[in-house]
PDB file of N, CA and C in Angstrom:
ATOM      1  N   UNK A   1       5.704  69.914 -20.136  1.00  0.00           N
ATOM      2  CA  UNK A   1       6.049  68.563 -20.513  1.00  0.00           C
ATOM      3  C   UNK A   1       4.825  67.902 -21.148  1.00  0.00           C
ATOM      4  N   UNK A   2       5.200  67.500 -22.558  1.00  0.00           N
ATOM      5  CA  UNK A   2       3.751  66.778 -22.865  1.00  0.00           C
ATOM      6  C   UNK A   2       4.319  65.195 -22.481  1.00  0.00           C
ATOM      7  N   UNK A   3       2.853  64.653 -22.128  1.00  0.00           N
ATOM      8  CA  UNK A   3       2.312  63.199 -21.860  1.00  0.00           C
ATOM      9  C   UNK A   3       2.153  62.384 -23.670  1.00  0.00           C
ATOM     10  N   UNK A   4       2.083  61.726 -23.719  1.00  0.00           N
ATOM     11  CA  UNK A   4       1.585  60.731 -24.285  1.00  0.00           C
ATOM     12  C   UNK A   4       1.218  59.135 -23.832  1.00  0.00           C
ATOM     13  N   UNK A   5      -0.311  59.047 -24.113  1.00  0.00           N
ATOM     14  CA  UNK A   5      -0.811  57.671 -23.440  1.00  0.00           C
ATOM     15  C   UNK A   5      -1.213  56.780 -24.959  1.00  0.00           C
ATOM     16  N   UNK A   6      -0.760  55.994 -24.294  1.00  0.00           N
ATOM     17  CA  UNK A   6      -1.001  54.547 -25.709  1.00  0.00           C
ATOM     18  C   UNK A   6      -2.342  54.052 -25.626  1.00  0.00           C
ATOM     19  N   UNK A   7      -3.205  53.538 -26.106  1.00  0.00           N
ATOM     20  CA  UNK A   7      -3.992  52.785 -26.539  1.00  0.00           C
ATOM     21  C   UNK A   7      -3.999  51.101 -26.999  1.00  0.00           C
ATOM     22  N   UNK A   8      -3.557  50.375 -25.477  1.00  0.00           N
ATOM     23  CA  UNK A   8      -3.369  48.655 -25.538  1.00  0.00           C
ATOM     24  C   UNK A   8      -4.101  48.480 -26.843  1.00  0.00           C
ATOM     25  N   UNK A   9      -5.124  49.032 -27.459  1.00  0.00           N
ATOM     26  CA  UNK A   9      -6.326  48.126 -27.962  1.00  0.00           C
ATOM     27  C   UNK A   9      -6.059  48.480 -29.767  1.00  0.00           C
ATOM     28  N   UNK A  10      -4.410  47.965 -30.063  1.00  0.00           N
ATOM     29  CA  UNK A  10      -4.034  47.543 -31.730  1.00  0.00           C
ATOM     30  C   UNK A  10      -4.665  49.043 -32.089  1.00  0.00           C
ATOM     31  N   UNK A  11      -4.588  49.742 -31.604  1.00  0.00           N
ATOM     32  CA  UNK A  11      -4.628  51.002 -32.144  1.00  0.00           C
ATOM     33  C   UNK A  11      -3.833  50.996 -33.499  1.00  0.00           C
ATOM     34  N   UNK A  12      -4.068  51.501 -34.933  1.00  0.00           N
ATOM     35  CA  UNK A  12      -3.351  51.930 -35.675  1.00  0.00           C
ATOM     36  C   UNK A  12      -2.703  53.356 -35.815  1.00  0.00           C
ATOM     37  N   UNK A  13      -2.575  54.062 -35.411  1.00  0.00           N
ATOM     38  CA  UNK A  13      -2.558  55.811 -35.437  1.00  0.00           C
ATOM     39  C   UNK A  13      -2.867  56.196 -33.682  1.00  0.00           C
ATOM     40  N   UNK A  14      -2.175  56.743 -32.893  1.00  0.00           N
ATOM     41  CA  UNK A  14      -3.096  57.051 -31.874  1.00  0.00           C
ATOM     42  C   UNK A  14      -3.731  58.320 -31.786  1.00  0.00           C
ATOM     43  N   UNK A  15      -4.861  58.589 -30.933  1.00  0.00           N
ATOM     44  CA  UNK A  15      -5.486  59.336 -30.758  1.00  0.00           C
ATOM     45  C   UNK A  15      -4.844  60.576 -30.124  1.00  0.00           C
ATOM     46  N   UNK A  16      -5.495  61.668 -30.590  1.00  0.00           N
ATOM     47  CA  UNK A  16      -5.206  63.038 -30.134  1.00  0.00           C
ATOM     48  C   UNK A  16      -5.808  63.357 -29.327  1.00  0.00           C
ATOM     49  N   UNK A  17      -5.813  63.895 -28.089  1.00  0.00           N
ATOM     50  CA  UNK A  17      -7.085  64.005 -26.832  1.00  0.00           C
ATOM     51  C   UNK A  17      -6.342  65.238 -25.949  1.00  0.00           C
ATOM     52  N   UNK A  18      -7.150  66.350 -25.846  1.00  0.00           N
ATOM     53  CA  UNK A  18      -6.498  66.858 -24.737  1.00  0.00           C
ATOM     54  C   UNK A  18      -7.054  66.253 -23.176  1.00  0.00           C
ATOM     55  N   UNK A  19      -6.017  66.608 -22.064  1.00  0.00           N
ATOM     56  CA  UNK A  19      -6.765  65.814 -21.098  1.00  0.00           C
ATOM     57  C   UNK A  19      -7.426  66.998 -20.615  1.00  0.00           C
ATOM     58  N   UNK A  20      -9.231  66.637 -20.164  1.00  0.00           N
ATOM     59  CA  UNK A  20      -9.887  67.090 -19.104  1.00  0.00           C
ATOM     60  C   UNK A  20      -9.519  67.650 -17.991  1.00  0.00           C
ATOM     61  N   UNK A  21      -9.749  68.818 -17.957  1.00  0.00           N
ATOM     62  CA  UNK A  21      -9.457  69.853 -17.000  1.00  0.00           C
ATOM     63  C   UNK A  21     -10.325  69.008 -15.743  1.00  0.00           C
ATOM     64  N   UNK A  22      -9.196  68.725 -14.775  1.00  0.00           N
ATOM     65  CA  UNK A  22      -9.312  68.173 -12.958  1.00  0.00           C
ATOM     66  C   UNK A  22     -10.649  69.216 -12.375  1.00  0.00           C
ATOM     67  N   UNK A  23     -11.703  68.742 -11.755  1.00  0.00           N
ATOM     68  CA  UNK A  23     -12.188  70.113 -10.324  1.00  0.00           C
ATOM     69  C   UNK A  23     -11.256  70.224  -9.658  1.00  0.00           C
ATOM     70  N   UNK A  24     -12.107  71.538  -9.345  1.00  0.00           N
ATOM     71  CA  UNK A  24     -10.976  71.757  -7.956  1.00  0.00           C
ATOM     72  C   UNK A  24     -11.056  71.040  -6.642  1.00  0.00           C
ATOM     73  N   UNK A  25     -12.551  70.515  -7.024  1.00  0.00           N
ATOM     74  CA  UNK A  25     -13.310  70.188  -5.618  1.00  0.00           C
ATOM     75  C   UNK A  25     -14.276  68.834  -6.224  1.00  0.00           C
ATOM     76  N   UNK A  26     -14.383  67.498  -5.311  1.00  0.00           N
ATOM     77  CA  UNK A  26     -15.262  66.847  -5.538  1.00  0.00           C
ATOM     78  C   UNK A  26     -16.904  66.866  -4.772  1.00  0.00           C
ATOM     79  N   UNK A  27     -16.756  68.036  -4.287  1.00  0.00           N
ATOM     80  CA  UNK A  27     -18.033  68.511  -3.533  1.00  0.00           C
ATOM     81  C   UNK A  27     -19.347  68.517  -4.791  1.00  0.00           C
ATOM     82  N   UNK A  28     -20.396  67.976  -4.363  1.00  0.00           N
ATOM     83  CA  UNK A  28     -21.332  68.302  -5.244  1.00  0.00           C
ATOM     84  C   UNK A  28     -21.616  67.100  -6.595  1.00  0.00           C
ATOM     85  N   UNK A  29     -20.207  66.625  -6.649  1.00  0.00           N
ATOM     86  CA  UNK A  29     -19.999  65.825  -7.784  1.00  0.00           C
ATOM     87  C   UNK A  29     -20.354  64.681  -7.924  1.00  0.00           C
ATOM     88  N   UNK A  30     -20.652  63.691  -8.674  1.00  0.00           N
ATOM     89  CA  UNK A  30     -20.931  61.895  -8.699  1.00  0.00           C
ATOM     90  C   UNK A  30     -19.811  61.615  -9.224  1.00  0.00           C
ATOM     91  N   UNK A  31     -19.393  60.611  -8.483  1.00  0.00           N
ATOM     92  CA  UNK A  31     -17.684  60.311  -8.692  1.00  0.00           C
ATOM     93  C   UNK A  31     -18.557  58.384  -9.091  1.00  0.00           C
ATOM     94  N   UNK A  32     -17.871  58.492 -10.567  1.00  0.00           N
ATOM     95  CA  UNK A  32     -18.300  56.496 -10.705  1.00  0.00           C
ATOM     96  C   UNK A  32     -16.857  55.640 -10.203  1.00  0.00           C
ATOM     97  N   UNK A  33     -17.152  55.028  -9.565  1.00  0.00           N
ATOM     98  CA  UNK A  33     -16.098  53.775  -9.903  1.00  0.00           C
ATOM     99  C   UNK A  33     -16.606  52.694 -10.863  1.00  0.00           C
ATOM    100  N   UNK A  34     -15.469  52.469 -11.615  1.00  0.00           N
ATOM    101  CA  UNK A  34     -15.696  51.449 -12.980  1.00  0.00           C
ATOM    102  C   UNK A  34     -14.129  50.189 -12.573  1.00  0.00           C
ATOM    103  N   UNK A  35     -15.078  49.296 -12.516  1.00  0.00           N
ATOM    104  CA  UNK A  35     -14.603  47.807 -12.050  1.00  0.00           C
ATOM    105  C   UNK A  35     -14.403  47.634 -13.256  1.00  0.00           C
ATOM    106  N   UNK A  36     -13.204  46.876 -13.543  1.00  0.00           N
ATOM    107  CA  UNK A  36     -12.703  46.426 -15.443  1.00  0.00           C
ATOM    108  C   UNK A  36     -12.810  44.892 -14.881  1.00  0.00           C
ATOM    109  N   UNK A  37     -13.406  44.388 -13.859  1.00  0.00           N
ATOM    110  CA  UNK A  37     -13.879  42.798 -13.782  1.00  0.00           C
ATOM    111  C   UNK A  37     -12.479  42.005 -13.804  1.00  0.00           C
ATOM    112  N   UNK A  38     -11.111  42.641 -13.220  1.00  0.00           N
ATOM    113  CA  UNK A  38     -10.162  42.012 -12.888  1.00  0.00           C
ATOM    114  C   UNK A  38     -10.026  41.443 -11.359  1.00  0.00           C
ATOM    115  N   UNK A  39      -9.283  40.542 -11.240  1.00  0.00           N
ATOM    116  CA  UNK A  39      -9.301  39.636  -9.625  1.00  0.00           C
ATOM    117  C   UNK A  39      -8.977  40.897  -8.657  1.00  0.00           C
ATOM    118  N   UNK A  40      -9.558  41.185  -7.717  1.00  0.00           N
ATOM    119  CA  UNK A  40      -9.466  42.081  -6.275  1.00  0.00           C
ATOM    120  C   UNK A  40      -9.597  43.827  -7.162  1.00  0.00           C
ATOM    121  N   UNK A  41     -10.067  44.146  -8.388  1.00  0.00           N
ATOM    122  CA  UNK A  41     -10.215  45.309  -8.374  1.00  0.00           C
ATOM    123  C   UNK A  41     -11.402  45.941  -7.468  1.00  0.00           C
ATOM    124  N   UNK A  42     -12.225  44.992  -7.324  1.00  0.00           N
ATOM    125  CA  UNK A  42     -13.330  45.188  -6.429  1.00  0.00           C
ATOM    126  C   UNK A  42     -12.716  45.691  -5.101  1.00  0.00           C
ATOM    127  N   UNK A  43     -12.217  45.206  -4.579  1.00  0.00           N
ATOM    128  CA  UNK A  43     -11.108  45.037  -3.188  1.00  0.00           C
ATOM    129  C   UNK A  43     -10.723  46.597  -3.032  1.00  0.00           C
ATOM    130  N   UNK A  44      -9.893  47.119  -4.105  1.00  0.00           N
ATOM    131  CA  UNK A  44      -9.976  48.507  -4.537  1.00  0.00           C
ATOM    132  C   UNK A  44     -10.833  49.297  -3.907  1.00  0.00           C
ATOM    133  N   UNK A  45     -11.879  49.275  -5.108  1.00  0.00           N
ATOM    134  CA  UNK A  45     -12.663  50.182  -5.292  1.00  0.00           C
ATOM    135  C   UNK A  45     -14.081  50.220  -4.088  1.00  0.00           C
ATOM    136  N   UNK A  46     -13.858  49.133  -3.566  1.00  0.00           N
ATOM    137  CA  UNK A  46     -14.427  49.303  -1.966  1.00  0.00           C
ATOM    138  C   UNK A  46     -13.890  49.905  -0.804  1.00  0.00           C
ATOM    139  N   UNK A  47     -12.707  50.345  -1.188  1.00  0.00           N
ATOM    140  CA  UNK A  47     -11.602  50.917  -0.304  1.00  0.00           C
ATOM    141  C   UNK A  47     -11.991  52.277  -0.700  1.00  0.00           C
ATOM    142  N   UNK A  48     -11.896  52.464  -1.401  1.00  0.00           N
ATOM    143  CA  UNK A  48     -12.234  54.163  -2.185  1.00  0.00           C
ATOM    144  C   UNK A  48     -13.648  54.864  -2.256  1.00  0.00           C
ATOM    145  N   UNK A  49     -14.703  53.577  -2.434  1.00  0.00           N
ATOM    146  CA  UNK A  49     -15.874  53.994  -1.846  1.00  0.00           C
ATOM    147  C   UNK A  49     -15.994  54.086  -0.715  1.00  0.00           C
ATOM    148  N   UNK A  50     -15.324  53.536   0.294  1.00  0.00           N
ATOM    149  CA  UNK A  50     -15.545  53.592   2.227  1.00  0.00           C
ATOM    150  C   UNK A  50     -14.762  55.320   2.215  1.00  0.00           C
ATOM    151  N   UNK A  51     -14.235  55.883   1.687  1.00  0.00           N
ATOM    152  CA  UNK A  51     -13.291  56.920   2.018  1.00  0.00           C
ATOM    153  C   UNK A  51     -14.442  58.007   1.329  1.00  0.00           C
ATOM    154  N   UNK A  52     -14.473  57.838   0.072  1.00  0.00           N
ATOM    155  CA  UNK A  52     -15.742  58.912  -1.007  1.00  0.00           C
ATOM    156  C   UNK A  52     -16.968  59.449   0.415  1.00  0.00           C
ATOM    157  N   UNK A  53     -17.324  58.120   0.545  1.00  0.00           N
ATOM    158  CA  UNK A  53     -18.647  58.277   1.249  1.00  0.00           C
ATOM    159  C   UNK A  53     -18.217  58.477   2.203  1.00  0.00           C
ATOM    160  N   UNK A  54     -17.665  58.405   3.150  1.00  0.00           N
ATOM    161  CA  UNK A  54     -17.459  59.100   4.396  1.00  0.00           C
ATOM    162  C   UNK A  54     -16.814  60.533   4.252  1.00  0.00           C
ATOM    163  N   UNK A  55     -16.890  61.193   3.352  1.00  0.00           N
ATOM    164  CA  UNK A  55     -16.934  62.868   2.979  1.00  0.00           C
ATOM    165  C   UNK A  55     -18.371  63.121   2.217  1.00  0.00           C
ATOM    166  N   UNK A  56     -19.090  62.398   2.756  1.00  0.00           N
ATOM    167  CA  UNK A  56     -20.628  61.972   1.904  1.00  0.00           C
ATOM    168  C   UNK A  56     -20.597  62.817   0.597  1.00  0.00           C
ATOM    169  N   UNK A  57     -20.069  61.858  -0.437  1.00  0.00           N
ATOM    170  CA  UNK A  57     -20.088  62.288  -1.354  1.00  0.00           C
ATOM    171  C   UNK A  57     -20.497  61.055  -2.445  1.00  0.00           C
ATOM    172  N   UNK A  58     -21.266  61.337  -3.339  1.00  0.00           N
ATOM    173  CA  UNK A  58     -21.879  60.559  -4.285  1.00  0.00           C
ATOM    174  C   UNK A  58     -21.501  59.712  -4.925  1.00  0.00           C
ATOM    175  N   UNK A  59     -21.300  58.445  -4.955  1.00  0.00           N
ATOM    176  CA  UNK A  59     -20.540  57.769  -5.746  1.00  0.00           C
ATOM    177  C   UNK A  59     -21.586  56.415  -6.356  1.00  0.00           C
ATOM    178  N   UNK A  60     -21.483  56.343  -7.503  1.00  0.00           N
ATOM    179  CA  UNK A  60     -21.950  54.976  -8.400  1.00  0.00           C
ATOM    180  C   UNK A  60     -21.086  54.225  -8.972  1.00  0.00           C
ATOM    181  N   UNK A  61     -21.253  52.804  -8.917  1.00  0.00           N
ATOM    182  CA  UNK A  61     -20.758  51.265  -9.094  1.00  0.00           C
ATOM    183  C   UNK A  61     -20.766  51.245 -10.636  1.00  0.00           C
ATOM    184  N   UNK A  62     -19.816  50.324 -11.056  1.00  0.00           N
ATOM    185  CA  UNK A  62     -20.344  50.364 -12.556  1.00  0.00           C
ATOM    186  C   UNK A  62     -19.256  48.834 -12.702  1.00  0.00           C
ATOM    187  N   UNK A  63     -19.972  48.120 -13.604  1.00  0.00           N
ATOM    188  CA  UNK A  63     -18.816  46.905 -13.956  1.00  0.00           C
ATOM    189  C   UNK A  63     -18.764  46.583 -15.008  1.00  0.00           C
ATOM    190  N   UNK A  64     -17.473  46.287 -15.589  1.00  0.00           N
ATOM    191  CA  UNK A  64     -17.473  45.857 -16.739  1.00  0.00           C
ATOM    192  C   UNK A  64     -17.611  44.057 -17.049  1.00  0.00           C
ATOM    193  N   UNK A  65     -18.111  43.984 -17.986  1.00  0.00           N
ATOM    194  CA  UNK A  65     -18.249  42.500 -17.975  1.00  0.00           C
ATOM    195  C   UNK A  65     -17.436  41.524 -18.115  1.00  0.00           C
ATOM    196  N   UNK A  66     -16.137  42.023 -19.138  1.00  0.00           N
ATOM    197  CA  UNK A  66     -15.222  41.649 -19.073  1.00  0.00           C
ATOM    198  C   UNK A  66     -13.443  42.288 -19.215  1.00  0.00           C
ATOM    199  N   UNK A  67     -12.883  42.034 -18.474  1.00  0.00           N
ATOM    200  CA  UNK A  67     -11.546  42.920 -18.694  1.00  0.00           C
ATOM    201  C   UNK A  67     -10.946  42.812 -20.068  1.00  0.00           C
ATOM    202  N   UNK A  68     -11.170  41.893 -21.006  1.00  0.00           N
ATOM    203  CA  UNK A  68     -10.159  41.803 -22.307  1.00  0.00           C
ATOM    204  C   UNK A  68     -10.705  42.431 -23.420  1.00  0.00           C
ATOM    205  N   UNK A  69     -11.822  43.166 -23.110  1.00  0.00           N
ATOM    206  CA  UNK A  69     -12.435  44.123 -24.377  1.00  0.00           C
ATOM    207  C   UNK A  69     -12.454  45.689 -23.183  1.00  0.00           C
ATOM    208  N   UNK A  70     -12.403  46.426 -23.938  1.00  0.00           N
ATOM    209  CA  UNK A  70     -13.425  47.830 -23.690  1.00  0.00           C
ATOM    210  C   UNK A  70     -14.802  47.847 -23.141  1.00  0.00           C
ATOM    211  N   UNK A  71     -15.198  48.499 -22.321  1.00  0.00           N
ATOM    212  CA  UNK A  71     -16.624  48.119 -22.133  1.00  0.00           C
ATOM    213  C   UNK A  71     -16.939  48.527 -22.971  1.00  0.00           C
ATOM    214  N   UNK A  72     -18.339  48.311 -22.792  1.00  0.00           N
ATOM    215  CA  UNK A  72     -19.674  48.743 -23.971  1.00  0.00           C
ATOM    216  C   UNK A  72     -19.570  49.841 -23.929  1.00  0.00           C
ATOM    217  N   UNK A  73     -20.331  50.410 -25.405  1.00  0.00           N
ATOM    218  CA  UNK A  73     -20.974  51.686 -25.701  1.00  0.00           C
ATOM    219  C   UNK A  73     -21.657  52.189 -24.204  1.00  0.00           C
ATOM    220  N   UNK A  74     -23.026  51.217 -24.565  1.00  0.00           N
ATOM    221  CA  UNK A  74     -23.724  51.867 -23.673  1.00  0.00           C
ATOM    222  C   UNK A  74     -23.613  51.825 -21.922  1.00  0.00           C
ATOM    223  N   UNK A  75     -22.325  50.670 -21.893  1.00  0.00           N
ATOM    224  CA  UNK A  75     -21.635  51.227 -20.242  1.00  0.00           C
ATOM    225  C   UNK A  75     -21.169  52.822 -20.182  1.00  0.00           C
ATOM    226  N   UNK A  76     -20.364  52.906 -21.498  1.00  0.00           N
ATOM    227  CA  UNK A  76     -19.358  54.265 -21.390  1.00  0.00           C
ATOM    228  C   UNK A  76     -20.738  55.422 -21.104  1.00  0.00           C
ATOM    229  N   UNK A  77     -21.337  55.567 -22.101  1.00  0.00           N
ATOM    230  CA  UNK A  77     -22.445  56.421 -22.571  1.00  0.00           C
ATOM    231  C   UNK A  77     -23.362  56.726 -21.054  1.00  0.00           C
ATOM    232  N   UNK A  78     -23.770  55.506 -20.185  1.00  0.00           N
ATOM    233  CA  UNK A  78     -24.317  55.421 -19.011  1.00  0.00           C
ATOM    234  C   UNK A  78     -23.595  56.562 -17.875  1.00  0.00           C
ATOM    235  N   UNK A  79     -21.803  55.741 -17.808  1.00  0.00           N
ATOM    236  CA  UNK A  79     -21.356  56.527 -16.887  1.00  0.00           C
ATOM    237  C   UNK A  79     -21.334  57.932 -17.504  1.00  0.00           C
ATOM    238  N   UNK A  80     -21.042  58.229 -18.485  1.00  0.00           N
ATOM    239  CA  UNK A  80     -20.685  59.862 -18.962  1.00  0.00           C
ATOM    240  C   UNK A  80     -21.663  60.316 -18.588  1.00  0.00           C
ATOM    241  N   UNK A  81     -23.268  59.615 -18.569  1.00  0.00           N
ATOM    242  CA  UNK A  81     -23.896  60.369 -18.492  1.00  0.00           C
ATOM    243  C   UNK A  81     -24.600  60.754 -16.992  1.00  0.00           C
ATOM    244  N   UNK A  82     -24.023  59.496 -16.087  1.00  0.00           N
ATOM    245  CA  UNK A  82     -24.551  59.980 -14.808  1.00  0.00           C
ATOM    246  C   UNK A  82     -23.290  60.464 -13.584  1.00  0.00           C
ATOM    247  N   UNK A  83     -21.726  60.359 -14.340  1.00  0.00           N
ATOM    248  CA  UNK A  83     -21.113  60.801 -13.404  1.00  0.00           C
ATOM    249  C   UNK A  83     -20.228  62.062 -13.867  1.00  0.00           C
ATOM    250  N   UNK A  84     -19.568  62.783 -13.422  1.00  0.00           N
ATOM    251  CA  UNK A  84     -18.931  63.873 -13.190  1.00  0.00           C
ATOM    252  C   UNK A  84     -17.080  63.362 -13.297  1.00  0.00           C
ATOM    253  N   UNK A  85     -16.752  62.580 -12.871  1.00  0.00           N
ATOM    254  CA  UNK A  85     -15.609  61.933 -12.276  1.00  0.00           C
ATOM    255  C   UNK A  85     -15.643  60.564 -12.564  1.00  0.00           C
ATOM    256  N   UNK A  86     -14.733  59.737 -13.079  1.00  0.00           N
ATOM    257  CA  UNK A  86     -14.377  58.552 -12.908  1.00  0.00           C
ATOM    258  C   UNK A  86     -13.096  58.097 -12.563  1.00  0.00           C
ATOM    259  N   UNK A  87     -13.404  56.517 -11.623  1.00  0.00           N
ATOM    260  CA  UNK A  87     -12.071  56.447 -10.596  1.00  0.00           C
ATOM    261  C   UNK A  87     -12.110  54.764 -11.552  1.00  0.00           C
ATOM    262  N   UNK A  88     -11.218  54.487 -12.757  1.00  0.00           N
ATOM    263  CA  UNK A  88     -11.099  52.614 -12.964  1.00  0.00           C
ATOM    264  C   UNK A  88     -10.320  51.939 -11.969  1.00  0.00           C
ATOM    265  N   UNK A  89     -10.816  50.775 -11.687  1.00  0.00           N
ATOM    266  CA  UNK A  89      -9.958  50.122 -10.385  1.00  0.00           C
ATOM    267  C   UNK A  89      -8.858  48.996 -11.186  1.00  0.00           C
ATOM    268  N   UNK A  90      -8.086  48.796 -11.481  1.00  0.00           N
ATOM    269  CA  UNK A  90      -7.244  47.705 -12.103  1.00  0.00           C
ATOM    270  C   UNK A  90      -6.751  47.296 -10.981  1.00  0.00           C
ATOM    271  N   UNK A  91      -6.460  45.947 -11.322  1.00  0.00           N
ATOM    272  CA  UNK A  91      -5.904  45.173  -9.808  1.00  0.00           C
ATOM    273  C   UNK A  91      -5.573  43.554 -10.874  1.00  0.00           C
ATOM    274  N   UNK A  92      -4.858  42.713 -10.176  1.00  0.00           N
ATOM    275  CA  UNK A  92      -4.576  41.692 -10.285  1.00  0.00           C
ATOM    276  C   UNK A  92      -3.849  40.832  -9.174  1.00  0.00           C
TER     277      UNK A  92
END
């Protein structure tokens, strides 16, 4: 069954992407959570860090500044480059 995911952001054409092959295992890994700076996503993603870390497993914070754009370059570029895994928290 193929997927197709949209692109909210006036996309003209959408993008072709295969999706990223899952681990099998988050052992070993830096898992980011990325806050999109919506009301109680925090709420979330403090829930998911109390669970990560109590299988002591690595996890880094990341926020976006604001929910109605994309984050930054150099947010994206940051997490790619220090995590393995990313968990976005959306909430409202």
């Amino acid at each position: 069954m193929k997927t197709t995911l949209l692109d909210p952001t006036s996309e003209q054409k959408p993008a072709q992407r295969e999706r990223v092959k899952r681990p099998q295992s988050l052992d070993g890994l830096t898992i980011g959570l990325l806050d999109i700076s919506k009301s109680r996503g925090d709420v979330f993603l403090d829930r998911i860090e109390t669970h990560l870390t109590q299988r002591n497993l690595k996890v880094n914070r990341y926020i976006k500044p604001t929910f109605t754009r994309p984050a930054p370059i150099e947010l994206q570029q940051q997490i790619a480059t220090e995590c393995d895994v990313v968990v976005e928290g959306l909430a409202d």
